[in-house]
C-alpha atoms as a PDB file:
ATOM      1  CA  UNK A   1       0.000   0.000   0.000  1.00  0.00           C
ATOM      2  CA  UNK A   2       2.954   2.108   0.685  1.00  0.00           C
ATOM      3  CA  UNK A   3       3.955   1.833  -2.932  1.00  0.00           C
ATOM      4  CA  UNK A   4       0.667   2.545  -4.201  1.00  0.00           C
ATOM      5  CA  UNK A   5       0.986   6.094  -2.026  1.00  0.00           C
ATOM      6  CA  UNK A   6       4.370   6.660  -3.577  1.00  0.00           C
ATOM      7  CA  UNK A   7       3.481   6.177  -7.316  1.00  0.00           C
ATOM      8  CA  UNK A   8       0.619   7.905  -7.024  1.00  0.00           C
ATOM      9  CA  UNK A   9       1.802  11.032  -5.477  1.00  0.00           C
ATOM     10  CA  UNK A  10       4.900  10.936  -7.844  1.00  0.00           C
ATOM     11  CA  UNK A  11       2.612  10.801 -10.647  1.00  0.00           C
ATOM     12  CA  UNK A  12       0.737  13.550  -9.477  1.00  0.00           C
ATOM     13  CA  UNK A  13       3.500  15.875  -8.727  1.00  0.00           C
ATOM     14  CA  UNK A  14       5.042  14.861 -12.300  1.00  0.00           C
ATOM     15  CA  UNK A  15       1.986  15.239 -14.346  1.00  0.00           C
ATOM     16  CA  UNK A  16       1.239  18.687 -12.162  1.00  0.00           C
ATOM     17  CA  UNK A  17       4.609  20.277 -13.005  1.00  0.00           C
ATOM     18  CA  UNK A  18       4.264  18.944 -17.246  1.00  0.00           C
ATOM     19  CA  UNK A  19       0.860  20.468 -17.501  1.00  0.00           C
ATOM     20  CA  UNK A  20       1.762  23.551 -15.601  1.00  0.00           C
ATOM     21  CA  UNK A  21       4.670  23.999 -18.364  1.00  0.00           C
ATOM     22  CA  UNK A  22       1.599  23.808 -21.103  1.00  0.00           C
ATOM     23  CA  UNK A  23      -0.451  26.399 -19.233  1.00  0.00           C
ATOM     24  CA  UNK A  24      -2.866  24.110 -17.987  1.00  0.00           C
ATOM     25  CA  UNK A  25      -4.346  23.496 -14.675  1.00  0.00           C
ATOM     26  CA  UNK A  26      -1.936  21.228 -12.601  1.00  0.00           C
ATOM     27  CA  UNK A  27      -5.201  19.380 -11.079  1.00  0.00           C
ATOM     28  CA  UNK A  28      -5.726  18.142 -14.564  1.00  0.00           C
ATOM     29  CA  UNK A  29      -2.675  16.551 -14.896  1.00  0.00           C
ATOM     30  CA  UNK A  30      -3.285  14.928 -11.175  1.00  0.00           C
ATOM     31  CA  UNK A  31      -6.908  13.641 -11.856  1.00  0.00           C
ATOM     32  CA  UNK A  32      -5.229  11.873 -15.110  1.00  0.00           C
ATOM     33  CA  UNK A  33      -2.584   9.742 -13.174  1.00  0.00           C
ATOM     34  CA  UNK A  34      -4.831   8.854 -10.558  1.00  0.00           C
ATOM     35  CA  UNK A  35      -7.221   7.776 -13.315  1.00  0.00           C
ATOM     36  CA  UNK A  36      -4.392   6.175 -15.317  1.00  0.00           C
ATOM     37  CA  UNK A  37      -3.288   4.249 -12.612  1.00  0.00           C
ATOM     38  CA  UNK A  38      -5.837   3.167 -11.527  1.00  0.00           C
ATOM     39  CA  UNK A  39      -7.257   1.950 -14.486  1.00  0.00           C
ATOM     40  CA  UNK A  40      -3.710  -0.145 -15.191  1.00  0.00           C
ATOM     41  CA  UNK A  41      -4.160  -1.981 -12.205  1.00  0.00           C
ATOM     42  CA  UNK A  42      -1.178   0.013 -10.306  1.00  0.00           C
ATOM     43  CA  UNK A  43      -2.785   0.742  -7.238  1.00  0.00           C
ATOM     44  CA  UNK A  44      -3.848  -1.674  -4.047  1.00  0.00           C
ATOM     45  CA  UNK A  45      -6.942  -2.366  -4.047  1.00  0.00           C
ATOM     46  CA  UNK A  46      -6.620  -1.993  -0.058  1.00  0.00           C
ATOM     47  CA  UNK A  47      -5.556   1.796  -0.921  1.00  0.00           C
ATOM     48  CA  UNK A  48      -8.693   2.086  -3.152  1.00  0.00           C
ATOM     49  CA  UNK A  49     -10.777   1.160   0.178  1.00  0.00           C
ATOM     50  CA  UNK A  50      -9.569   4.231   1.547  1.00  0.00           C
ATOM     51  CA  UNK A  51     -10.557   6.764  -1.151  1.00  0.00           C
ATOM     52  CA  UNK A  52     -13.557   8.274   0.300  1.00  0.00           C
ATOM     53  CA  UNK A  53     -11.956   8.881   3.520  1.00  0.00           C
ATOM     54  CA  UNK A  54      -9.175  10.500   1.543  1.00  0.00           C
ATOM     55  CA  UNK A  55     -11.678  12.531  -0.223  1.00  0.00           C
ATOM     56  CA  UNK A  56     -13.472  13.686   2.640  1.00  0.00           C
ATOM     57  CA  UNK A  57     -10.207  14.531   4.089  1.00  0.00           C
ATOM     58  CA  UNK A  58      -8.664  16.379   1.189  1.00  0.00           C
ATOM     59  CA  UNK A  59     -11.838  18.314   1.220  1.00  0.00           C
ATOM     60  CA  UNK A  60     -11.694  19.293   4.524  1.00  0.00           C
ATOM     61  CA  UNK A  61      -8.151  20.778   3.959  1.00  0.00           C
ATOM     62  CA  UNK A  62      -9.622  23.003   1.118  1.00  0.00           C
ATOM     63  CA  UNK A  63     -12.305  24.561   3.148  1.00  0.00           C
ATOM     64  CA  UNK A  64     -10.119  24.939   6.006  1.00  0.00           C
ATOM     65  CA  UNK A  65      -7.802  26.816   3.702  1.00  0.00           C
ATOM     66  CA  UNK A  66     -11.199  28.760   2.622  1.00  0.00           C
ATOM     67  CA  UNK A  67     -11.931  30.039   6.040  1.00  0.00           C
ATOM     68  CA  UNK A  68      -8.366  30.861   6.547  1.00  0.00           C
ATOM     69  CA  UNK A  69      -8.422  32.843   3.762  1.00  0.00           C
ATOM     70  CA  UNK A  70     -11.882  34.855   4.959  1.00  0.00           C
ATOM     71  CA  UNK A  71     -11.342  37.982   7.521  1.00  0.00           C
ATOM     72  CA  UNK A  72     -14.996  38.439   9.416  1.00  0.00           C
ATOM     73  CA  UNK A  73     -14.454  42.232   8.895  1.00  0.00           C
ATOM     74  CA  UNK A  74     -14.253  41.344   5.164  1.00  0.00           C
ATOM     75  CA  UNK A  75     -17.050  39.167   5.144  1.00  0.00           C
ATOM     76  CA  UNK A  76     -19.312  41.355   6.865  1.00  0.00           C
ATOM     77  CA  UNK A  77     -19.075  44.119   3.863  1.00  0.00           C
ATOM     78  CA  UNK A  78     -20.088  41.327   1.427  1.00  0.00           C
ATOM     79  CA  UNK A  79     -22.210  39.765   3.392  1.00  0.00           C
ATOM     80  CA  UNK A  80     -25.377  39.761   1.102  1.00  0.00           C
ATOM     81  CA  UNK A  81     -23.953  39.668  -2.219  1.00  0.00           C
ATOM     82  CA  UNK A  82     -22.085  36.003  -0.743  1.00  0.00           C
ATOM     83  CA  UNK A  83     -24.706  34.463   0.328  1.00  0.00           C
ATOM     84  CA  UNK A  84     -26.726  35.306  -3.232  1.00  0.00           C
ATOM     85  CA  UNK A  85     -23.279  34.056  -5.050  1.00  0.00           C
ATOM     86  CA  UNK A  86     -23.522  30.829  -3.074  1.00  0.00           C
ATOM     87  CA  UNK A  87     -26.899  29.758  -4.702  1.00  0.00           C
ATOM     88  CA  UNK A  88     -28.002  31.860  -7.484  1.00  0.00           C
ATOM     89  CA  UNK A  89     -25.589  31.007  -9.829  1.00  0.00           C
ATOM     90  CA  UNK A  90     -25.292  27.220  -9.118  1.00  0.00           C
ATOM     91  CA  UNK A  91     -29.706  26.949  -9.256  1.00  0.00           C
ATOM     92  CA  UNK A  92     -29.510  28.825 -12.883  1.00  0.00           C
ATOM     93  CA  UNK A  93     -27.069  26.378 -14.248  1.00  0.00           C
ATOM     94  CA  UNK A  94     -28.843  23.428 -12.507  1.00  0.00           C
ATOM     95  CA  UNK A  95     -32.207  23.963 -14.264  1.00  0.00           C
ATOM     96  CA  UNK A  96     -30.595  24.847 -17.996  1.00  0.00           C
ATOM     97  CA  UNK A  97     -28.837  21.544 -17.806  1.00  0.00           C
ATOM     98  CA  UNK A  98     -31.933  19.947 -16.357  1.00  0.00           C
ATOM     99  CA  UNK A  99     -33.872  21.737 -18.968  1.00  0.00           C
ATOM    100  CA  UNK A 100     -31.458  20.776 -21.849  1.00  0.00           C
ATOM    101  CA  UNK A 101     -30.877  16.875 -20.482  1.00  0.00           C
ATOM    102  CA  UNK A 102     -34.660  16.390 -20.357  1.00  0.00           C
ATOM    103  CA  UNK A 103     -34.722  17.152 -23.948  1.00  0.00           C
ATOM    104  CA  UNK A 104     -31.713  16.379 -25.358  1.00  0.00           C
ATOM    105  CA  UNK A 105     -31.258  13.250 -23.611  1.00  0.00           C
ATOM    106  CA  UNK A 106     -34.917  12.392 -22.935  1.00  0.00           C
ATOM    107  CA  UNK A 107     -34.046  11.847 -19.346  1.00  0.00           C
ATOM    108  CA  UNK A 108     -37.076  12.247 -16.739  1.00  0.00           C
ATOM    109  CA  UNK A 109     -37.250  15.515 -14.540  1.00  0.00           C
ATOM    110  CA  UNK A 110     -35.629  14.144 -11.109  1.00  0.00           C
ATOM    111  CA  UNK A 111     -33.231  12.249 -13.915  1.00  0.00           C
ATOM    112  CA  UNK A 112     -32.652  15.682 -15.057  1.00  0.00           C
ATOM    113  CA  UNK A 113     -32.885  17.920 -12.087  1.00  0.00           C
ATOM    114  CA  UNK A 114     -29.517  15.198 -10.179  1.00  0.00           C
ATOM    115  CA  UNK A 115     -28.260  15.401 -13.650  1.00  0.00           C
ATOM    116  CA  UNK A 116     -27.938  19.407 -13.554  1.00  0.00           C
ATOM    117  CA  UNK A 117     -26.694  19.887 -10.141  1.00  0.00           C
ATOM    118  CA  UNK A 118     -23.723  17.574  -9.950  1.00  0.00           C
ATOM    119  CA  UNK A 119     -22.620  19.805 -13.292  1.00  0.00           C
ATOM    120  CA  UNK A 120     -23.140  22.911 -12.140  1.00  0.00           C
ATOM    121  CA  UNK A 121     -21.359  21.924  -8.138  1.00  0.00           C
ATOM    122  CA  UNK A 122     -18.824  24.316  -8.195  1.00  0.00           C
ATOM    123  CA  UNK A 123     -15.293  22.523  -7.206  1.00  0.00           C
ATOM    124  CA  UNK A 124     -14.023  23.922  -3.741  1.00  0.00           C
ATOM    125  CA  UNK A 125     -10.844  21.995  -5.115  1.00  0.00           C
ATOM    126  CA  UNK A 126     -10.525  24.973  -8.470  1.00  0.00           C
ATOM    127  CA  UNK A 127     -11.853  27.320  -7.110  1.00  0.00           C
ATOM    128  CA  UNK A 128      -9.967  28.317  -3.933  1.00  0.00           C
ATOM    129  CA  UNK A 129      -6.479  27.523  -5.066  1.00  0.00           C
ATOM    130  CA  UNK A 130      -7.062  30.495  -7.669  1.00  0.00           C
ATOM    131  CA  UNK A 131      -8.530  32.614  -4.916  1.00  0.00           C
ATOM    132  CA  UNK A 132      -6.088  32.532  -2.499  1.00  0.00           C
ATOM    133  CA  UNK A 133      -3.662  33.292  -5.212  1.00  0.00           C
ATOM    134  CA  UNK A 134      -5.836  36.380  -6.518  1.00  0.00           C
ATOM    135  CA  UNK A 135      -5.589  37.725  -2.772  1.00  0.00           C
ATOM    136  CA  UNK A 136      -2.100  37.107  -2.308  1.00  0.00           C
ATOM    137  CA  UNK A 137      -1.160  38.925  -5.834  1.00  0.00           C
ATOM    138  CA  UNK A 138      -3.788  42.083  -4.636  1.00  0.00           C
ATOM    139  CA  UNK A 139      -6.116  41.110  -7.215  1.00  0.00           C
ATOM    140  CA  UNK A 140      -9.472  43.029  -6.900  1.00  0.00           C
ATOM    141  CA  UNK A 141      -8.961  43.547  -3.506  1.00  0.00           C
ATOM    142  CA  UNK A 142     -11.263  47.150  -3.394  1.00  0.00           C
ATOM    143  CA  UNK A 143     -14.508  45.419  -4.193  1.00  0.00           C
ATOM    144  CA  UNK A 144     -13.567  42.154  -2.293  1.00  0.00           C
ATOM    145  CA  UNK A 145     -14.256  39.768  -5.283  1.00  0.00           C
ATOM    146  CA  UNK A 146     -11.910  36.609  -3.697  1.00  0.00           C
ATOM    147  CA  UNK A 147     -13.086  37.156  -0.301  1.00  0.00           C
ATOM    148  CA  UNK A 148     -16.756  36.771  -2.238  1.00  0.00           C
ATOM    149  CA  UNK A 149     -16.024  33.944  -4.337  1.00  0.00           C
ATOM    150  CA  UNK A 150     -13.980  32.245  -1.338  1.00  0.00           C
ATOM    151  CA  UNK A 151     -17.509  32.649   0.893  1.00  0.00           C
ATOM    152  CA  UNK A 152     -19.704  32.045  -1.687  1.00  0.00           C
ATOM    153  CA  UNK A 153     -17.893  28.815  -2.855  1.00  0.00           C
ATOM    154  CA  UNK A 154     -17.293  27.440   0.436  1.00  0.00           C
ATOM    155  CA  UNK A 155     -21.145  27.448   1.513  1.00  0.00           C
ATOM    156  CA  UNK A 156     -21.848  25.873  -1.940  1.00  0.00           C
END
């Protein structure tokens, strides 16, 4: 199992730093090892057991560096426009895709309706990463746009 932790964060961290070079997200180039090997057979299946409590865990990091990120003085002035950024946009997206499945796809409403929020979830995982980064470089810091799309992201 010990192996199967090596490879795969090697891979990661290898794949990360060549798709970086090509100007592309290094999580894409993370998410395609782990698929790769696990498709090949390269990882314990006793590591496998432990995915979702991986997940969960990995999760938890990312909103933990989410809150970090958040000052209460900040999040007071945006309070409002957060909490609105939180749901609004996710709910729009959810019923075009349900809207477009249902008829594109002839899948039934509820079908639908799952179908169009697990696309429109926004990924705590993209999301904050690019945040945080935005804050530390000053990046629309007068209007408070990564404290609001850290909030709004984190209670989505």
């Amino acid at each position: 199992m010990l192996a199967s932790v090596a490879l795969l964060i090697t891979t990661g961290l290898i794949l990360n730093y060549i798709f970086e070079k090509l100007h592309l997200p290094g999580l894409l180039g993370m998410i395609l090892g782990g698929m790769l090997l696990s498709q090949f057979g390269l990882i314990s299946p006793k590591f496998m057991e432990l995915a979702p409590e991986l997940r969960f865990i990995a999760l938890l990091i990312i909103l933990i560096r989410a809150g970090l990120g958040i000052r209460v003085s900040e999040l007071k002035k945006i309070g409002k426009p957060a909490l609105k950024m939180s749901f609004l946009p996710c709910l729009f997206e959810a019923v075009f895709i349900a809207i477009s499945a249902h008829y594109i796809f002839s899948f039934g409403w509820l079908e639908s309706l799952m179908f169009g929020f697990i696309l429109s979830a926004v990924s705590p995982a993209v999301v904050v990463p690019s945040m945080i980064e935005l804050k530390e470089k000053g990046w629309g810091q007068d209007k408070e746009i990564p404290t609001l799309l850290l909030a709004a992201a984190s209670l989505d």
